[in-house]
C-alpha atoms as a PDB file:
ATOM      1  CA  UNK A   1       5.162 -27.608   5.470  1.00  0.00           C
ATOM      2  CA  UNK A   2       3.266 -25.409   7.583  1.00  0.00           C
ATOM      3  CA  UNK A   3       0.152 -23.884   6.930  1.00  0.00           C
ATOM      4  CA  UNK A   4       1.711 -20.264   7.425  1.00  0.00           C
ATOM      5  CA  UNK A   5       4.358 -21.674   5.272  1.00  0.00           C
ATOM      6  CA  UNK A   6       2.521 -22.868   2.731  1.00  0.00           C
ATOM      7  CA  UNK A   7       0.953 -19.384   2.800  1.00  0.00           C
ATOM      8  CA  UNK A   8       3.768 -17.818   2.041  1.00  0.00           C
ATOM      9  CA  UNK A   9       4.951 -20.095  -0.695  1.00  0.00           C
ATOM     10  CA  UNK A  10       1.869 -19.564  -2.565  1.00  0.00           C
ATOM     11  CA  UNK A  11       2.384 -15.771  -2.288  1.00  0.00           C
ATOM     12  CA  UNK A  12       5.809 -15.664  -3.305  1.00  0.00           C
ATOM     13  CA  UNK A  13       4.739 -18.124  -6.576  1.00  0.00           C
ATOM     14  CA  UNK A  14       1.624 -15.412  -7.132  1.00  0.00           C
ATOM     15  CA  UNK A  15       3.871 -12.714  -6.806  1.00  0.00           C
ATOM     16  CA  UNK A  16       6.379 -14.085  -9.143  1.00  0.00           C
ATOM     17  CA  UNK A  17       3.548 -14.744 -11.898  1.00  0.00           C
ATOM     18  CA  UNK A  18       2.108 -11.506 -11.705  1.00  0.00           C
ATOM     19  CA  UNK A  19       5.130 -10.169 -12.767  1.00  0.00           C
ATOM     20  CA  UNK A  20       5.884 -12.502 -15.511  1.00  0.00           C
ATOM     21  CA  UNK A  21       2.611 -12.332 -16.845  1.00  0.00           C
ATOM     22  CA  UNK A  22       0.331  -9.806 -15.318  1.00  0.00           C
ATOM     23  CA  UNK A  23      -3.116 -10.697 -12.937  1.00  0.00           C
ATOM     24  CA  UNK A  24      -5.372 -11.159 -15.513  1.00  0.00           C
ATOM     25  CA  UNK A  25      -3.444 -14.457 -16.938  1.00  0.00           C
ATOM     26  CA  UNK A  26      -2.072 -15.713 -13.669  1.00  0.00           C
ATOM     27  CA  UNK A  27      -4.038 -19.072 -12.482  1.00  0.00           C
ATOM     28  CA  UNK A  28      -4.703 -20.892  -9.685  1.00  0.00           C
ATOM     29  CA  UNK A  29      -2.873 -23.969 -11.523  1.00  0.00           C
ATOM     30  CA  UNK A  30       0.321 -22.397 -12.307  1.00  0.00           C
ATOM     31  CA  UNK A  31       0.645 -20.798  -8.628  1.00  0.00           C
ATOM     32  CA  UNK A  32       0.165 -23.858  -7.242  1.00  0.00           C
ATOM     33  CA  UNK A  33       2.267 -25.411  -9.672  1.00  0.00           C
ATOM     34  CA  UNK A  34       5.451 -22.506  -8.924  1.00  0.00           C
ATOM     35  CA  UNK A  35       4.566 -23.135  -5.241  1.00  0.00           C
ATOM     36  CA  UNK A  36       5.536 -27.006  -5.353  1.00  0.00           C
ATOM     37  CA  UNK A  37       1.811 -27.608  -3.619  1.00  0.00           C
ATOM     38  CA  UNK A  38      -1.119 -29.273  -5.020  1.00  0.00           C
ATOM     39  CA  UNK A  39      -4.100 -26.852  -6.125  1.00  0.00           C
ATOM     40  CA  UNK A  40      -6.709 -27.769  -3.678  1.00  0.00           C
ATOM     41  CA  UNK A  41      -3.662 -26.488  -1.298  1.00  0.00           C
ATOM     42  CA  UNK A  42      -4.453 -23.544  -3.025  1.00  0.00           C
ATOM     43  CA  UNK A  43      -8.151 -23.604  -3.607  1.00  0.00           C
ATOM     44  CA  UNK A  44      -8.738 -24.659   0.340  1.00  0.00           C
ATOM     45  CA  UNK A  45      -7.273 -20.951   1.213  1.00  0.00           C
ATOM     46  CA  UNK A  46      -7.648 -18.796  -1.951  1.00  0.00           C
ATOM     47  CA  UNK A  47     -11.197 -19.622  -4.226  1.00  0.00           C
ATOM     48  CA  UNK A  48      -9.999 -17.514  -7.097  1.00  0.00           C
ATOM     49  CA  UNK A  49      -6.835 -15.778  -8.916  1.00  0.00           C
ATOM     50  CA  UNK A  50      -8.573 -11.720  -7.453  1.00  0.00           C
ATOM     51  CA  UNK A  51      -8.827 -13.452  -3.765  1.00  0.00           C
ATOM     52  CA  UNK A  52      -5.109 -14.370  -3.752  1.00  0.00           C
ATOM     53  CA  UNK A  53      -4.226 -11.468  -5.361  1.00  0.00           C
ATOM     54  CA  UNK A  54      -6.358  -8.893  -2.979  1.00  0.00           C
ATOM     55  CA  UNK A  55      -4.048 -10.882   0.153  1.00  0.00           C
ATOM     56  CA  UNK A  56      -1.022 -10.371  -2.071  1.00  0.00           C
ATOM     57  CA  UNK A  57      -1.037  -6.927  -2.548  1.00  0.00           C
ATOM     58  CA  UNK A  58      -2.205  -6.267   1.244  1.00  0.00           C
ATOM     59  CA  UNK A  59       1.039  -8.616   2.654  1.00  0.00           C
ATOM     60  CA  UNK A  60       3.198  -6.367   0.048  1.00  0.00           C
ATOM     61  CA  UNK A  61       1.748  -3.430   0.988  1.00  0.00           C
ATOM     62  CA  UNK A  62       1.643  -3.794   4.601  1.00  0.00           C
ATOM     63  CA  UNK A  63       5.691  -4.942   4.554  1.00  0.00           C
ATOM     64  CA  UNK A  64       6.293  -1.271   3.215  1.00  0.00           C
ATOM     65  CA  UNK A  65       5.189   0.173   6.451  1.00  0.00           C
ATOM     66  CA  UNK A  66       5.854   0.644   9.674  1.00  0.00           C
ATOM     67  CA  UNK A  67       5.570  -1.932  12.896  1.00  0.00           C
ATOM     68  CA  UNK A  68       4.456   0.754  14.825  1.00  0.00           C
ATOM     69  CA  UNK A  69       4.400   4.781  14.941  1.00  0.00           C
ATOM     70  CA  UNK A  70       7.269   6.012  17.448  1.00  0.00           C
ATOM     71  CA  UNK A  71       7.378   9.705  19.002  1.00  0.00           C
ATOM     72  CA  UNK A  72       8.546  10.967  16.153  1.00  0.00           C
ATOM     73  CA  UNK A  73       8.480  14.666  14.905  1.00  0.00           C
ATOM     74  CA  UNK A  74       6.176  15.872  12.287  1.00  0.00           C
ATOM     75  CA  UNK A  75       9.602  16.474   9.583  1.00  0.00           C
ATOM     76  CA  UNK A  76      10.307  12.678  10.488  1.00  0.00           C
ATOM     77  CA  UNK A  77       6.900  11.508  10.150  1.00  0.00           C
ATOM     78  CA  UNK A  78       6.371  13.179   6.987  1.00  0.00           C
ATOM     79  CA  UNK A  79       9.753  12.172   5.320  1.00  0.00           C
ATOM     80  CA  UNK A  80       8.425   8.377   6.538  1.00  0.00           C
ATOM     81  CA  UNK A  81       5.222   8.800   4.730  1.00  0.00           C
ATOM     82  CA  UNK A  82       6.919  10.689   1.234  1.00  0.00           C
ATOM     83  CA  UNK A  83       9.351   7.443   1.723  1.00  0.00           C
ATOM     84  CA  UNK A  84       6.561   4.825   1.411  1.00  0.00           C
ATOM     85  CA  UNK A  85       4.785   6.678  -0.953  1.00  0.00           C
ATOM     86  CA  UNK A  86       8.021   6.230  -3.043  1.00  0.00           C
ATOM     87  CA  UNK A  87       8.285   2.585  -1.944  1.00  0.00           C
ATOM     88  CA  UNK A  88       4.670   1.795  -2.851  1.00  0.00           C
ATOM     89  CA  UNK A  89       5.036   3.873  -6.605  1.00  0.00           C
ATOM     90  CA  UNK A  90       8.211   1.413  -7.375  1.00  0.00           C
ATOM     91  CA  UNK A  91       7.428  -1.503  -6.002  1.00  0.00           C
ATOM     92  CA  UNK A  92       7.869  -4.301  -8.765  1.00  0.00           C
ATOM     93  CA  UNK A  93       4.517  -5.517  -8.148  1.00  0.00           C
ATOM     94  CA  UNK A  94       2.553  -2.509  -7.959  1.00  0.00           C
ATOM     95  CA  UNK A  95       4.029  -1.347 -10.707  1.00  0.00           C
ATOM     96  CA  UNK A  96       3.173  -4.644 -13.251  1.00  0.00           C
ATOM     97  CA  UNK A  97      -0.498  -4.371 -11.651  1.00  0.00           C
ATOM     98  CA  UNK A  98      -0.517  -0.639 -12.777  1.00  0.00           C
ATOM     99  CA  UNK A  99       0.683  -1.239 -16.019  1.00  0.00           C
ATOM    100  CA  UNK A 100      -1.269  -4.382 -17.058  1.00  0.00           C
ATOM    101  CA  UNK A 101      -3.882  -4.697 -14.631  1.00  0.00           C
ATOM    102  CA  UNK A 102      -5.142  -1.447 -13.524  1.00  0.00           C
ATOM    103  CA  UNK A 103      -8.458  -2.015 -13.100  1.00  0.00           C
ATOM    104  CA  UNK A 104      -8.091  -4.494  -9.914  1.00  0.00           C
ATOM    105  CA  UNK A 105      -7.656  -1.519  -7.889  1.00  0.00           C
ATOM    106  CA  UNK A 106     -10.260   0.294  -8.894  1.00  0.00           C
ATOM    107  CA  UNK A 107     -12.797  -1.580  -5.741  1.00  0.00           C
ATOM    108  CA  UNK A 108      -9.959  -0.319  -3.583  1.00  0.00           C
ATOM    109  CA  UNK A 109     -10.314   3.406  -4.512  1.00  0.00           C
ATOM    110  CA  UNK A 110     -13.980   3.573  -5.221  1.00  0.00           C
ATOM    111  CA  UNK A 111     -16.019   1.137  -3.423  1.00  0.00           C
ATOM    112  CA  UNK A 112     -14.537  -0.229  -0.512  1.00  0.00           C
ATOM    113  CA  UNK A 113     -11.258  -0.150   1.871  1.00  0.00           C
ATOM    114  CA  UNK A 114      -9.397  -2.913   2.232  1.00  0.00           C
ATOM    115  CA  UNK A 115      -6.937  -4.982   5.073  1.00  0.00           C
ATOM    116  CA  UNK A 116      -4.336  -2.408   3.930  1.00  0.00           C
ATOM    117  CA  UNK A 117      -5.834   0.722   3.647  1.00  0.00           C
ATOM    118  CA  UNK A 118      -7.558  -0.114   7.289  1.00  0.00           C
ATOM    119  CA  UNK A 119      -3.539  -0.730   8.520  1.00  0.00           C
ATOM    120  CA  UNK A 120      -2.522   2.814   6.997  1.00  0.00           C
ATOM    121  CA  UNK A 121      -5.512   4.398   8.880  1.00  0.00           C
ATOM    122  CA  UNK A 122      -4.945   3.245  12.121  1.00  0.00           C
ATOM    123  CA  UNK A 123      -0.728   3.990  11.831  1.00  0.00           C
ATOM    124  CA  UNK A 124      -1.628   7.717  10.416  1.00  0.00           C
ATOM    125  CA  UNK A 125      -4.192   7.862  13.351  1.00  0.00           C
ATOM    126  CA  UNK A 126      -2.076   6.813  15.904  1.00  0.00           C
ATOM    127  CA  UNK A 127       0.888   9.087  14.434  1.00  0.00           C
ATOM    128  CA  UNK A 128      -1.723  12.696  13.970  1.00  0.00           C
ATOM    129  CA  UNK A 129      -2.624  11.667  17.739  1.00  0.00           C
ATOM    130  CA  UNK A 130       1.047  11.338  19.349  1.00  0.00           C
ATOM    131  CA  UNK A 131       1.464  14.609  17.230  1.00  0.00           C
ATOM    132  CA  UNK A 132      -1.284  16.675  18.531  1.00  0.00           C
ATOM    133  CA  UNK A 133      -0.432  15.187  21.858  1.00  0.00           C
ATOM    134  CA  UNK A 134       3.169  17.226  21.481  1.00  0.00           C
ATOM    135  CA  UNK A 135       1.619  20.335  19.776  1.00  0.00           C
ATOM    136  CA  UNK A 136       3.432  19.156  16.566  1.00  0.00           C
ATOM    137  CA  UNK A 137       0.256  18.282  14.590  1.00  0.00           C
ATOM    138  CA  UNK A 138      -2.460  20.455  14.037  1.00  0.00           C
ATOM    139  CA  UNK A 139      -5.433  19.848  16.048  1.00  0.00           C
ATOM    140  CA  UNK A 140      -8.120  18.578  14.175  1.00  0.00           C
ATOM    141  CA  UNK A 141     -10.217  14.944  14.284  1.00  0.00           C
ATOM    142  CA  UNK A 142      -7.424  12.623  14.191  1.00  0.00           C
ATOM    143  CA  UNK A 143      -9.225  10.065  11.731  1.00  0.00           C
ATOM    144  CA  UNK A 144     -10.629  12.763   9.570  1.00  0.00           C
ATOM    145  CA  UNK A 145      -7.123  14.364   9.214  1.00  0.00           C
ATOM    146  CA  UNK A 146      -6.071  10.245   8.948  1.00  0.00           C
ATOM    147  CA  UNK A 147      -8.360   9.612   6.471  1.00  0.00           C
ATOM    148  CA  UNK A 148      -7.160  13.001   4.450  1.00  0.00           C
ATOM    149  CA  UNK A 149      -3.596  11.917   4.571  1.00  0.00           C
ATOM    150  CA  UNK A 150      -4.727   8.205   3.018  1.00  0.00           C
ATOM    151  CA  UNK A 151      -6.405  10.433   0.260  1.00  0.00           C
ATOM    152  CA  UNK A 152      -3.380  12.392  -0.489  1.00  0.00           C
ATOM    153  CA  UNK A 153      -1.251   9.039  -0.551  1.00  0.00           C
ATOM    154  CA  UNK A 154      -2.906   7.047  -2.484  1.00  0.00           C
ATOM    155  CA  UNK A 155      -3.131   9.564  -4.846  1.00  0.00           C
ATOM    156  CA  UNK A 156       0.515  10.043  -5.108  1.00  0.00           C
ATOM    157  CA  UNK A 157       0.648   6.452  -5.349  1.00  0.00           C
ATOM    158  CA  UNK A 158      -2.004   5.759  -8.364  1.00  0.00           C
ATOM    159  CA  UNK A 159      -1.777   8.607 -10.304  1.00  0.00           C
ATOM    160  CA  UNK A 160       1.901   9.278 -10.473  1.00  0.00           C
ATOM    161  CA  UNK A 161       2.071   7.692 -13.748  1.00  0.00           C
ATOM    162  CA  UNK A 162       0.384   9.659 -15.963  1.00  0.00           C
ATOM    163  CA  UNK A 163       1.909  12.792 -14.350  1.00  0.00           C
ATOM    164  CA  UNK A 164       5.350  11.662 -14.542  1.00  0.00           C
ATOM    165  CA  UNK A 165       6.247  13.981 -17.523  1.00  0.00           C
ATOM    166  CA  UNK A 166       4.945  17.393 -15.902  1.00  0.00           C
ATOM    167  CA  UNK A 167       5.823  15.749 -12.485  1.00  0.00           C
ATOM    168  CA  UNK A 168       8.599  13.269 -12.094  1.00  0.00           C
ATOM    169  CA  UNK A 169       8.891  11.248  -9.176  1.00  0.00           C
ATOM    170  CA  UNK A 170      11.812  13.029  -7.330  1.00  0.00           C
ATOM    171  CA  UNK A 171       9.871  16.540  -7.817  1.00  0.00           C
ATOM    172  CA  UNK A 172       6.384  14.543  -6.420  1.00  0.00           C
ATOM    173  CA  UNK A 173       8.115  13.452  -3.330  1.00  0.00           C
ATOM    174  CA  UNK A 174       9.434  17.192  -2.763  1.00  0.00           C
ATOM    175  CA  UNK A 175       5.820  18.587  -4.043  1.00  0.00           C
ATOM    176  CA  UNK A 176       4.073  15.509  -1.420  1.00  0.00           C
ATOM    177  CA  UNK A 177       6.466  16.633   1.511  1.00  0.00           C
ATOM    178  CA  UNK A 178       5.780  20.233   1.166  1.00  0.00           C
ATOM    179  CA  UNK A 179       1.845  19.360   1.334  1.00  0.00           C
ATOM    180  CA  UNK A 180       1.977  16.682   3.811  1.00  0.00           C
ATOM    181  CA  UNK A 181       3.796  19.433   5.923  1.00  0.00           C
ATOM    182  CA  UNK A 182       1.769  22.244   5.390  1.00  0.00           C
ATOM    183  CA  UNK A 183      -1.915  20.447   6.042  1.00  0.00           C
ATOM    184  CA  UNK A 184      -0.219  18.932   9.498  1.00  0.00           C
ATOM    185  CA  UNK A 185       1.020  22.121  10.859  1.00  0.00           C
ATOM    186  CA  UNK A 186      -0.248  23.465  14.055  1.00  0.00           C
ATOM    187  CA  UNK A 187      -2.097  26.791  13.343  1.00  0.00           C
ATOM    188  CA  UNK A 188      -0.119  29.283  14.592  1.00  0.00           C
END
């Protein structure tokens, strides 16, 4: 087996305890053991449980979005975002992390960015600049108005729980469209 392979087996066996049993009382041992690798396989790439997990969630994350951000029009690139958002709120993983395990976001939303959030930045960058570029986005600094986008998503990401009842999730991705649309409109 491959390093990159090995990689990947140990993320899929991480993946699959989180959801059986949550972050907190996932170990090293049992990934390694629902890999089919020895630990220090493990231990040589990943020195804890909140390591493995922080490369977990970024891989998941990351295979929600897109390769690259095409020509498209600001209706199109907003339905793309509401449809992530959507992915990312019901996403098996995210979900069990939310539920169980809140708390291992919380560096992610109040001390620090990480590999993922740095990937959504650069594709909302690179999207508000092919936008302005038509005269479909509103002009603006293109990583502020980035950066304000990652704000409103990750809210509609985190918080959509407790909401749920005054704001269920079909209504959210209408009430996030509208929004998204509205702050990335050219001034007219």
């Amino acid at each position: 087996m491959t390093s990159s392979r090995n990689d990947d087996a140990i993320l899929d066996a991480a993946e699959r305890c989180v959801l059986a049993v949550g972050m907190r009382r996932t170990t090293l041992a049992e990934i390694a053991r629902r890999a089919g690798v020895s630990r220090p396989t493990v231990y040589r790439r990943w020195p804890d449980v909140r390591t493995l997990s922080a490369d977990l969630l970024t891989r998941e994350l990351v295979a929600l979005l897109p390769a690259h951000v095409d020509g498209a029009s600001r209706a199109q690139g907003v339905d793309r975002i509401v449809r992530t958002v959507s992915a990312a709120r019901t996403h098996p993983l995210f979900v069990k992390i939310l539920e169980t395990d809140p708390e291992l976001l919380i560096t992610y939303v109040f001390d620090r960015l990480g590999a993922s959030q740095h990937r959504i930045l650069d594709l909302l960058d690179t999207a508000v600049r092919a936008g302005q570029a038509t005269g479909e986005i509103r002009s603006g600094d293109p990583a502020e108005i980035a950066a304000t986008l990652l704000l409103l998503v990750q809210s509609a990401v985190l918080s959509a729980r407790p909401l749920a009842e005054v704001l269920p999730p079909e209504r959210l991705d209408e009430q996030l469209r509208n929004v998204l649309d509205a702050y990335l409109r050219p001034e007219e």
